[in-house]
Protein backbone atom coordinates (compact mmCIF):
# COMPACT_ATOMS: atom_id res chain seq x y z
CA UNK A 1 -52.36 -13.16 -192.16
CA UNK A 2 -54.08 -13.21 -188.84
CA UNK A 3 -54.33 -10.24 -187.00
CA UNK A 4 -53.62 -9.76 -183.27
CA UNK A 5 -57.16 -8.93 -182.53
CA UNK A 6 -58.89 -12.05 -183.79
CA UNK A 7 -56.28 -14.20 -181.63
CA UNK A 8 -56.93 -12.01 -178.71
CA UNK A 9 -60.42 -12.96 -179.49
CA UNK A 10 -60.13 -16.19 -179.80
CA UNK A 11 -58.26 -16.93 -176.60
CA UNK A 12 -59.55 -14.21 -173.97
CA UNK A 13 -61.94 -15.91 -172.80
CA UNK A 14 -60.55 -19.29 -172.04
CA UNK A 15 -60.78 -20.23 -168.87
CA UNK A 16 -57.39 -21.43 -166.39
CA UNK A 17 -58.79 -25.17 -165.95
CA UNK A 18 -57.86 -24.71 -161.97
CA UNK A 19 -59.45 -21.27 -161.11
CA UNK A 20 -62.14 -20.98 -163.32
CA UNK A 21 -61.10 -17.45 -164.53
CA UNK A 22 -60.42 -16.05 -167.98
CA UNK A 23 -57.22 -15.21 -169.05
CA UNK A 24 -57.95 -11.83 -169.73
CA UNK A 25 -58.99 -11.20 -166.19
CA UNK A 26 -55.77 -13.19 -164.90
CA UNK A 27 -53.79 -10.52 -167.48
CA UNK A 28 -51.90 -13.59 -168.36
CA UNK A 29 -51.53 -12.99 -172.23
CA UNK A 30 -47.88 -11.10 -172.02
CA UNK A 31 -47.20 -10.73 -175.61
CA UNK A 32 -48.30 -11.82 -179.29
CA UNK A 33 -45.60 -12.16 -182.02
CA UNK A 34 -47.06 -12.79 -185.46
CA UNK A 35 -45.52 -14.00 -188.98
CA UNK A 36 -46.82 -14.93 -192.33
CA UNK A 37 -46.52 -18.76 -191.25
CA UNK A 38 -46.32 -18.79 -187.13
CA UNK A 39 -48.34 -16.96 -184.27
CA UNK A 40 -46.11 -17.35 -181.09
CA UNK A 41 -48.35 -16.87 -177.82
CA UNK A 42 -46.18 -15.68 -174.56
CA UNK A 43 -49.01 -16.07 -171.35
CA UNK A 44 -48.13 -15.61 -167.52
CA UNK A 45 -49.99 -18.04 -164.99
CA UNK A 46 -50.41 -17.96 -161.26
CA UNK A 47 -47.76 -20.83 -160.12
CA UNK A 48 -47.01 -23.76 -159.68
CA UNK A 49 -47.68 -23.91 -163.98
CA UNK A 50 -46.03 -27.13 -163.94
CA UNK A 51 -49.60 -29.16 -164.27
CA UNK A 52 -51.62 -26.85 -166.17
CA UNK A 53 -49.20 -25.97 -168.77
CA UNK A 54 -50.71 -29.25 -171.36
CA UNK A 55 -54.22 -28.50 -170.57
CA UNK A 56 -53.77 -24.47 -171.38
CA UNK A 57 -51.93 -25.63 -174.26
CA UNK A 58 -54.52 -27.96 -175.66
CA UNK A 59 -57.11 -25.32 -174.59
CA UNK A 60 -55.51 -22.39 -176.86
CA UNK A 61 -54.14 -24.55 -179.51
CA UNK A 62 -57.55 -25.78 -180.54
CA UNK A 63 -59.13 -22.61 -180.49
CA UNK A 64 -56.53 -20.94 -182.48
CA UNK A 65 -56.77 -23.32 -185.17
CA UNK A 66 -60.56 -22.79 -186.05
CA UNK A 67 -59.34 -19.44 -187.01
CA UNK A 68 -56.39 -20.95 -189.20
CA UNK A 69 -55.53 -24.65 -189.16
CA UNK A 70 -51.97 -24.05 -191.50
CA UNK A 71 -50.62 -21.57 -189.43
CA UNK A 72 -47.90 -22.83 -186.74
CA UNK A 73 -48.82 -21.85 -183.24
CA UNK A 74 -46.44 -22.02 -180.39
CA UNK A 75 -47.44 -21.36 -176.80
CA UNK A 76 -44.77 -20.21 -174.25
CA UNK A 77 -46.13 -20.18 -170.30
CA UNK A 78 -43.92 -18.77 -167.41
CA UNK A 79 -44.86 -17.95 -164.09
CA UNK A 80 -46.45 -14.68 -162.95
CA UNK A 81 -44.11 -13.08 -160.43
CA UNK A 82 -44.15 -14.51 -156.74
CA UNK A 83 -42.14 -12.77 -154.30
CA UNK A 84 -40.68 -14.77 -151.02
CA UNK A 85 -37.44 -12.99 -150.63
CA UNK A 86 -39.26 -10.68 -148.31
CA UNK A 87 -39.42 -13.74 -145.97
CA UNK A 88 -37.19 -14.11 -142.83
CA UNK A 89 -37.44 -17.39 -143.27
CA UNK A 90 -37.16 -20.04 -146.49
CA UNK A 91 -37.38 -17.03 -148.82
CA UNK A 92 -36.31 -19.34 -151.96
CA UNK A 93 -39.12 -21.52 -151.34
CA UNK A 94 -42.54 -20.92 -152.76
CA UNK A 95 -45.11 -22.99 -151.38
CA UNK A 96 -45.15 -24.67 -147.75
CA UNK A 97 -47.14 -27.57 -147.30
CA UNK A 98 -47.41 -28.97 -143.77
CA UNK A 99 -48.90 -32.82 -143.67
CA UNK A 100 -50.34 -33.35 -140.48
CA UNK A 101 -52.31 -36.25 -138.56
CA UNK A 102 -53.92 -36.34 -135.18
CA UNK A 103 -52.43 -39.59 -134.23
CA UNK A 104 -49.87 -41.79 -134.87
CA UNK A 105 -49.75 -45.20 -136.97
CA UNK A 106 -52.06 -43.97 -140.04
CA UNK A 107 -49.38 -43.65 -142.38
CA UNK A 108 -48.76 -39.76 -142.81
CA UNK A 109 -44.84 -40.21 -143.45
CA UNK A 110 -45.55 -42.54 -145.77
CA UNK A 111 -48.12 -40.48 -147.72
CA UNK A 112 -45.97 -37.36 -147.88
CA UNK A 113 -43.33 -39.09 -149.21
CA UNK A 114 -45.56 -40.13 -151.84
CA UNK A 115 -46.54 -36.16 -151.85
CA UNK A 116 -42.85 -35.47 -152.26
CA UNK A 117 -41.70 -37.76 -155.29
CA UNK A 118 -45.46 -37.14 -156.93
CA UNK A 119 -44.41 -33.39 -157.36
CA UNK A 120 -41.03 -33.99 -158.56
CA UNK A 121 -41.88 -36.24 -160.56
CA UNK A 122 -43.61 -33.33 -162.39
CA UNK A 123 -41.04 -31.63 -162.68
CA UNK A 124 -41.02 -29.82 -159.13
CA UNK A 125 -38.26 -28.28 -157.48
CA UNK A 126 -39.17 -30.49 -153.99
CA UNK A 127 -37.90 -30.75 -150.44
CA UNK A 128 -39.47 -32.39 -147.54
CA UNK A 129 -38.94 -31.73 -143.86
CA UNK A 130 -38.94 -34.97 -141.35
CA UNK A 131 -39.93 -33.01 -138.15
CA UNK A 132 -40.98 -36.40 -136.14
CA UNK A 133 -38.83 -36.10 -133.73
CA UNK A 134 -40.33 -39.34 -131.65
CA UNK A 135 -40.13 -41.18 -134.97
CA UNK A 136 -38.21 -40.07 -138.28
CA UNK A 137 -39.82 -42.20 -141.00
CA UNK A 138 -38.25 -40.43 -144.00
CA UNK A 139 -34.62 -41.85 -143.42
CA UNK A 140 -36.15 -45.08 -144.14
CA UNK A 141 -38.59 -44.46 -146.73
CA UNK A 142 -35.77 -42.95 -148.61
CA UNK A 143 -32.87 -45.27 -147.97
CA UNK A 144 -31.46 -42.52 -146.42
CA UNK A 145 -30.86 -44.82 -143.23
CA UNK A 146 -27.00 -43.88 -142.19
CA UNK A 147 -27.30 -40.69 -144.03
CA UNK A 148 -25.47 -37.21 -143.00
CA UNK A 149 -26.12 -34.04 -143.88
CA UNK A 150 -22.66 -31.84 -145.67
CA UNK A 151 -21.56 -28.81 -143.96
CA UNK A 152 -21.43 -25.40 -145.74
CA UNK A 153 -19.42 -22.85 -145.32
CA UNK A 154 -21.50 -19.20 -145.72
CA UNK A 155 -20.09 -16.04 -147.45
CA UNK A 156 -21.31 -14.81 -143.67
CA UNK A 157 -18.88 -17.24 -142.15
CA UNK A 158 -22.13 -19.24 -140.67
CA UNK A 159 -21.39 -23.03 -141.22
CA UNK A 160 -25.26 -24.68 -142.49
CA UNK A 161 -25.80 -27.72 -143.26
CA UNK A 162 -27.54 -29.18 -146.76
CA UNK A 163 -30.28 -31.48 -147.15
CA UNK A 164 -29.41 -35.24 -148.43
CA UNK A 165 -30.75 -35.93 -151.86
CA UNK A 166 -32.38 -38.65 -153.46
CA UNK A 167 -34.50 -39.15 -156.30
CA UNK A 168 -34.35 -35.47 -157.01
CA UNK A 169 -35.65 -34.76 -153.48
CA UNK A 170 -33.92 -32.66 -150.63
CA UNK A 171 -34.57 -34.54 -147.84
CA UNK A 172 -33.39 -33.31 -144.41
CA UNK A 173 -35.15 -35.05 -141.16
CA UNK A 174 -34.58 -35.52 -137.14
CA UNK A 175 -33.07 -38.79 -137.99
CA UNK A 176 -29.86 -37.34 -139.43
CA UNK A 177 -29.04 -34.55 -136.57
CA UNK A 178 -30.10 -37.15 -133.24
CA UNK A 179 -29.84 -40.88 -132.20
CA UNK A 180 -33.81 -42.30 -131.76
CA UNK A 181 -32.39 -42.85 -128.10
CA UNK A 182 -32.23 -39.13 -127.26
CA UNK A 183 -35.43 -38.35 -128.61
CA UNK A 184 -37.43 -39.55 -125.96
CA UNK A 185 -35.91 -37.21 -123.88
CA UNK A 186 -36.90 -33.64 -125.44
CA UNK A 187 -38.96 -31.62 -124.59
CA UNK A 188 -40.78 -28.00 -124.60
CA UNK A 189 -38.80 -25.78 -126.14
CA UNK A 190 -35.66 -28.08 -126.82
CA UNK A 191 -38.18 -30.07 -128.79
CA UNK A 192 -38.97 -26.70 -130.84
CA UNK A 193 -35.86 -25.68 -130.81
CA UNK A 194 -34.66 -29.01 -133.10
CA UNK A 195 -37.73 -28.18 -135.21
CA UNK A 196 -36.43 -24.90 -136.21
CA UNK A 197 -33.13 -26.16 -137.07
CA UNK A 198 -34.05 -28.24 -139.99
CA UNK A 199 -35.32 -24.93 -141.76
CA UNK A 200 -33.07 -21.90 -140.47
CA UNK A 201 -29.67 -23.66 -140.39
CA UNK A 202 -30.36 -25.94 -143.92
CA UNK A 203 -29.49 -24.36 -146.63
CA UNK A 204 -33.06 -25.13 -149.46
CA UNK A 205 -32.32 -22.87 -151.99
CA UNK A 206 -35.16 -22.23 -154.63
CA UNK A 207 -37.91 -25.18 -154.45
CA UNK A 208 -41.29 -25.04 -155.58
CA UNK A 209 -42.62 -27.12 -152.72
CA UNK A 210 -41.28 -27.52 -149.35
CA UNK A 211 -43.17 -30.70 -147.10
CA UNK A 212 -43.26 -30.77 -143.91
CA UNK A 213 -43.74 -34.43 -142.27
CA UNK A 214 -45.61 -32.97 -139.18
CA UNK A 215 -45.63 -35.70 -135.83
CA UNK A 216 -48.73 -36.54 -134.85
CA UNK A 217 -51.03 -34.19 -132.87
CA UNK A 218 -51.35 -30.49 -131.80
CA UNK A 219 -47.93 -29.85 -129.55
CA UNK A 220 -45.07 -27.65 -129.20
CA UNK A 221 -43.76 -28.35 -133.34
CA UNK A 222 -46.99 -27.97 -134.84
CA UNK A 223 -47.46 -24.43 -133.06
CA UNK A 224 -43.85 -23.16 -133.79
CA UNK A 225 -44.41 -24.30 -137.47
CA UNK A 226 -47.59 -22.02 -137.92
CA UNK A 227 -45.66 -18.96 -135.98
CA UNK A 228 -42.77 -19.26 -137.63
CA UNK A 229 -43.28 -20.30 -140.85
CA UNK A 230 -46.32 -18.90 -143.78
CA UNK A 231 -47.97 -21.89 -144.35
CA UNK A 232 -49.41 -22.31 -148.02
CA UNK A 233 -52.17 -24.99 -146.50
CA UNK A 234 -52.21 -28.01 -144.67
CA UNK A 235 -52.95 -31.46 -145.35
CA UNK A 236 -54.49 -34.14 -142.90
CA UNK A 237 -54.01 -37.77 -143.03
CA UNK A 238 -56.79 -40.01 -141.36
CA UNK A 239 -57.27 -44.15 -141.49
CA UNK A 240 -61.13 -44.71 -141.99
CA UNK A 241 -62.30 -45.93 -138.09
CA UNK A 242 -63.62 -43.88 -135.62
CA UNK A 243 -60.85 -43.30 -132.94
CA UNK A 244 -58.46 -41.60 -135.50
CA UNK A 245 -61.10 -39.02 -136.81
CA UNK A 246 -61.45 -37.41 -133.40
CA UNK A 247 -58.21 -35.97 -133.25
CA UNK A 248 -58.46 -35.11 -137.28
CA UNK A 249 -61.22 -32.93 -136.22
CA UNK A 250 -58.58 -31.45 -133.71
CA UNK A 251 -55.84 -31.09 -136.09
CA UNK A 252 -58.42 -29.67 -138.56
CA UNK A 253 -59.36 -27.12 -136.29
CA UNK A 254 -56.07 -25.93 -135.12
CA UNK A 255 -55.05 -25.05 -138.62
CA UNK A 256 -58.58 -23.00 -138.94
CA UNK A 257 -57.60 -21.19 -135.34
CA UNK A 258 -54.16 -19.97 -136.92
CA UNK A 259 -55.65 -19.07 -140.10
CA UNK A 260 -53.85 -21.91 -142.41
CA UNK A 261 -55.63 -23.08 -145.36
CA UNK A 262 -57.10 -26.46 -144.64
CA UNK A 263 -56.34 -28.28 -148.39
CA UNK A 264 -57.98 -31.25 -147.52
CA UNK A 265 -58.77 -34.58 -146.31
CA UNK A 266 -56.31 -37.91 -147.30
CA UNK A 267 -57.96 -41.43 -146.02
CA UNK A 268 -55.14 -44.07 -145.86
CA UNK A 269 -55.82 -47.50 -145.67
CA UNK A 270 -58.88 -47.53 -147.07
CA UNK A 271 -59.60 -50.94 -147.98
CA UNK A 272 -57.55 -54.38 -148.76
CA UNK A 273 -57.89 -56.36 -151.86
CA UNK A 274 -56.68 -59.82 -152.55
CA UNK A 275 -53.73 -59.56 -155.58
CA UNK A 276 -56.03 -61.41 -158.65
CA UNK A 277 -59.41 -60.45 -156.70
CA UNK A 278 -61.72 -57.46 -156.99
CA UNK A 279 -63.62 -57.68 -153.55
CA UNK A 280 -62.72 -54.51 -151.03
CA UNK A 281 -62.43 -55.49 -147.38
CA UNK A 282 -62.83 -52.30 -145.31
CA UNK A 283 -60.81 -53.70 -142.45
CA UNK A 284 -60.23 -49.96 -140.39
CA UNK A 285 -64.08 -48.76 -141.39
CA UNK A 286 -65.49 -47.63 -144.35
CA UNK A 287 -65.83 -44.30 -145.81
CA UNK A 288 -64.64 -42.36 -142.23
CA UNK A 289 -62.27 -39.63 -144.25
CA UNK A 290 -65.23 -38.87 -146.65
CA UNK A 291 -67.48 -38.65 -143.42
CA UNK A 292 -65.01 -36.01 -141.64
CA UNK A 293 -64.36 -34.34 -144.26
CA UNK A 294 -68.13 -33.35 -144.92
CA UNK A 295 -68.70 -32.62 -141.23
CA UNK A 296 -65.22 -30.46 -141.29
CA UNK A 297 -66.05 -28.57 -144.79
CA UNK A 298 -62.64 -30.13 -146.22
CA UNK A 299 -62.49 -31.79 -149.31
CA UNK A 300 -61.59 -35.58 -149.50
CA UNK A 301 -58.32 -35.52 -151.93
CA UNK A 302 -58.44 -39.15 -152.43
CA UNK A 303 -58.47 -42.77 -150.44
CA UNK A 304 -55.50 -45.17 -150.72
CA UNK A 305 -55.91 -48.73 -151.01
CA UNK A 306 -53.82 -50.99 -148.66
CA UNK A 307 -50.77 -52.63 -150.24
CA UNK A 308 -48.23 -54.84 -149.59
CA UNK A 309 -45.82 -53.43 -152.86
CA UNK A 310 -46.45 -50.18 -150.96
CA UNK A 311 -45.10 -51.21 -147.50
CA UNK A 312 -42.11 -53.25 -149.17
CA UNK A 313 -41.45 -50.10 -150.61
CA UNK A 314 -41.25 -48.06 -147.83
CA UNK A 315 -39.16 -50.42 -145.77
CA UNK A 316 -36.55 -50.65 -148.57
CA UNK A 317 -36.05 -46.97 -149.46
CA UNK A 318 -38.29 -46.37 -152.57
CA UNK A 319 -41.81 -44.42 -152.19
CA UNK A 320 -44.90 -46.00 -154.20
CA UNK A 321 -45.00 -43.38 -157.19
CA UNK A 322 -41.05 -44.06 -158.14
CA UNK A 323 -41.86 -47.80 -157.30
CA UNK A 324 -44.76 -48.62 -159.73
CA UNK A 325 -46.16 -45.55 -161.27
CA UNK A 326 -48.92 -47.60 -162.28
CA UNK A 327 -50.06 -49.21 -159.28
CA UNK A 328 -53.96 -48.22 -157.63
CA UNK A 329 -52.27 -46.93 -155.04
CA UNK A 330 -49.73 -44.74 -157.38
CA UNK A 331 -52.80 -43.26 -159.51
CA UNK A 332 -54.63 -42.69 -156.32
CA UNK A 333 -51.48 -40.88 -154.90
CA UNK A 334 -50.73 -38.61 -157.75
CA UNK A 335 -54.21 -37.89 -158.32
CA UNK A 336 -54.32 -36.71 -155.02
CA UNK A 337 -51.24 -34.42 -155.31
CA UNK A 338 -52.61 -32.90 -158.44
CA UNK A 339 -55.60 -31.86 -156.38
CA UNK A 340 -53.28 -30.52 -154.19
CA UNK A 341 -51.20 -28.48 -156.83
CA UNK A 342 -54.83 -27.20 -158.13
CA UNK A 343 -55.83 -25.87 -154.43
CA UNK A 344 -52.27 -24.55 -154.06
CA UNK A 345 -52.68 -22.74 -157.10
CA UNK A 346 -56.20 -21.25 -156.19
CA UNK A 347 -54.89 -19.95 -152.48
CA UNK A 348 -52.17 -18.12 -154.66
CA UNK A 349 -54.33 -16.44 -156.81
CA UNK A 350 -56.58 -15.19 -153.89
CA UNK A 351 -53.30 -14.07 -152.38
CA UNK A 352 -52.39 -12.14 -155.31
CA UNK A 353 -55.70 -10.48 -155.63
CA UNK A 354 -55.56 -9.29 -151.87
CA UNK A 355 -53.58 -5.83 -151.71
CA UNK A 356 -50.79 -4.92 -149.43
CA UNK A 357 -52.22 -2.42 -146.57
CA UNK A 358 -49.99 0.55 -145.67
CA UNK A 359 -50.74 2.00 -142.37
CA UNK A 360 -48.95 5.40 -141.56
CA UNK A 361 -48.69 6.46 -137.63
C-alpha cells in the first residue's frame, strides 16, 4: 500500500501552473485518505480554481502514478477561503474587474462582453455592469434591448432591483434605469450618483466575477468606481493607431495613481482579413497595443482580428464566444480572459500573503 509520505513526496513540490509556487508553500494539500485500491487527494487553491483545476489534475495524476500505476487516484480541489463579507459594498462578489478605454469607438463594450460570456462559459458565477451612461452598449449586445430590471422586496423593507439574465450572465446597465435622451443631460455628481445605483441598489448575490463596462476616459464614474469600490485590476482596451494610445497612457496611469492593478493591455481591431484569404491588412496601425504596452510596463493580453460574424453578433444580441466558439476572434478572446483569470489569481495570492495591520491608539 502506499504510504502518505511517499505521496506527500511525490506531489509537494509541484508547482500551481499560474503562480509558480509549490503546493507545499501554498499549504494547499488539506487532507490524504488512503485504501488498499484508491488514494483520494483533497488540495485548497487560491481562487478563481475554475481554470487550473485540469492542469493541477494532470500535474498530480501523472506524478502519482510513477509511484503506482494500478492504484485509483482521485483529486478533489476547492477554494482556499476568501473573505468579502467584510465589504460595505458587493460583499458576495469576489473579484472586480473594471474594463476601461481612453476614448470612445474602439470596441471596449464589445470586448467585455466577450470577457463576460468567456468566464461563464467556464463555469463562472458572472455579472457585468453597463456604466456608459452616454452610450449603454450591453442592452444590445445582449438582446436585452426593451429589457427591465424586477423589483425585490428586502427582509429590511428596502425595495432593490435584480439584474436581467441571459446566457447565464447578470446583466444590469444605464440602458434599463434611463431613456438615451436624458443622458445627455447628467452631470457631476448626478452622473455618479446613477453609477452607484447599478451596484448598491442591485441585488448580485455571490459571483465570481463582477465587469464593469467603464465609459470612455478619466471622469466623474471612473473616480467614484476606484473610491467606492476594491478593484481586483483593470483592463484597457486600445485600437492599434496613434490617437487612441494617448489617452490609454492616461487611463493607464490613473489606475497606477489609485493603486489598482493594471492587468493589461487588449488591442481591438487589429487587422482585417478577407473570408478564404490569409493576407492581414492593418487598416488602424500595426502593432500600437504591443507598443504601449511595453512603454506602460503592461502586458499585451491578446489582439483581436476584425470581423464581420463579430459585429453581426453584437448587433443581434449574441457576443462572439457564445456565437462561434471557434472563430480567430473567439480563441483570441478566451485566450485573453484566461490570461486574465491567471493575473487575477496571482493579485490574490499576493493579497493573501500580505497581513492585516492592527494599529492601537
Amino acid at each position: 500500500m502506499i504510504l502518505e509520505k511517499d505521496i506527500l513526496n511525490s506531489i509537494s513540490n509541484i508547482k500551481d501552473p499560474d503562480l509558480g509556487v509549490s503546493l507545499s508553500d501554498l499549504d494547499a494539500i488539506d487532507k490524504i485518505e488512503i485504501s488498499e485500491d484508491s488514494v483520494q487527494i483533497k488540495l485548497k487553491l487560491v481562487q478563481p480554481i475554475y481554470w487550473v483545476v485540469n492542469r493541477i489534475n494532470d500535474l498530480l495524476i501523472e506524478e502519482l502514478r510513477k509511484l503506482d500505476s494500478k492504484v485509483k487516484y482521485e483529486i478533489l480541489i476547492t477554494e482556499q477561503p476568501f473573505n468579502t463579507q467584510d465589504r460595505e459594498v458587493l460583499p458576495g462578489v469576489k473579484n472586480l474587474i473594471a474594463v476601461s478605454s481612453g476614448k470612445g469607438g474602439v470596441g471596449k463594450s464589445s470586448i467585455a462582453s466577450n470577457i463576460a460570456a468567456a468566464l461563464s462559459k467556464r463555469g463562472a458565477r458572472v455579472g457585468i455592469i453597463d456604466a456608459d451612461i452616454y452610450g449603454p452598449s450591453q442592452p444590445t449586445m445582449f438582446g436585452l434591448k426593451n429589457a427591465q430590471m424586477e423589483s425585490v422586496k428586502m427582509p429590511d423593507g428596502k425595495v432593490k432591483a435584480r439584474p436581467s439574465t441571459k446566457y447565464g450572465i447578470q446583466i444590469a446597465s444605464m440602458g434599463f434605469l434611463m431613456k438615451q435622451e436624458d443622458a445627455a443631460i447628467v452631470r457631476g455628481p448626478m452622473l455618479a450618483g446613477y453609477f452607484s445605483m447599478l451596484f448598491e441598489q442591485i441585488v448580485w448575490g455571490n459571483l465570481d466575477f463582477l465587469i464593469f463596462d467603464l465609459p470612455p476616459g478619466t471622469g466623474d464614474i471612473q473616480l467614484t468606481l476606484t473610491q467606492k469600490i476594491p478593484l481586483t485590476g483593470a483592463v484597457t482596451v486600445t485600437t492599434p493607431q496613434e490617437i487612441a494610445l494617448a489617452d490609454v497612457r492616461r487611463s493607464i496611469a490613473m489606475f497606477n495613481k489609485v493603486n489598482v492593478e493594471n492587468i493589461g493591455v487588449i488591442e481591438n481591431m487589429s487587422w482585417f482579413s478577407p473570408a478564404g484569404h490569409d493576407e492581414k491588412y492593418y487598416i488602424f496601425g500595426k502593432d500600437g497595443g504591443k507598443l504601449i504596452s511595453e512603454e506602460m510596463n503592461v502586458e499585451l493580453l491578446g489582439q483581436v482580428p476584425l470581423s464581420i460574424q463579430m459585429r453581426e453578433g453584437n448587433d443581434g444580441g449574441m457576443p462572439e464566444v457564445i456565437r462561434d466558439e471557434d472563430s480567430e476572434q473567439s480563441k483570441e478572446l478566451i485566450a485573453i480572459t484566461d490570461k486574465i483569470v491567471s493575473k487575477v489569481r496571482k493579485i490574490n495570492y499576493e493579497k493573501s500573503k500580505t497581513p492585516e495591520v492592527e494599529i492601537n491608539i
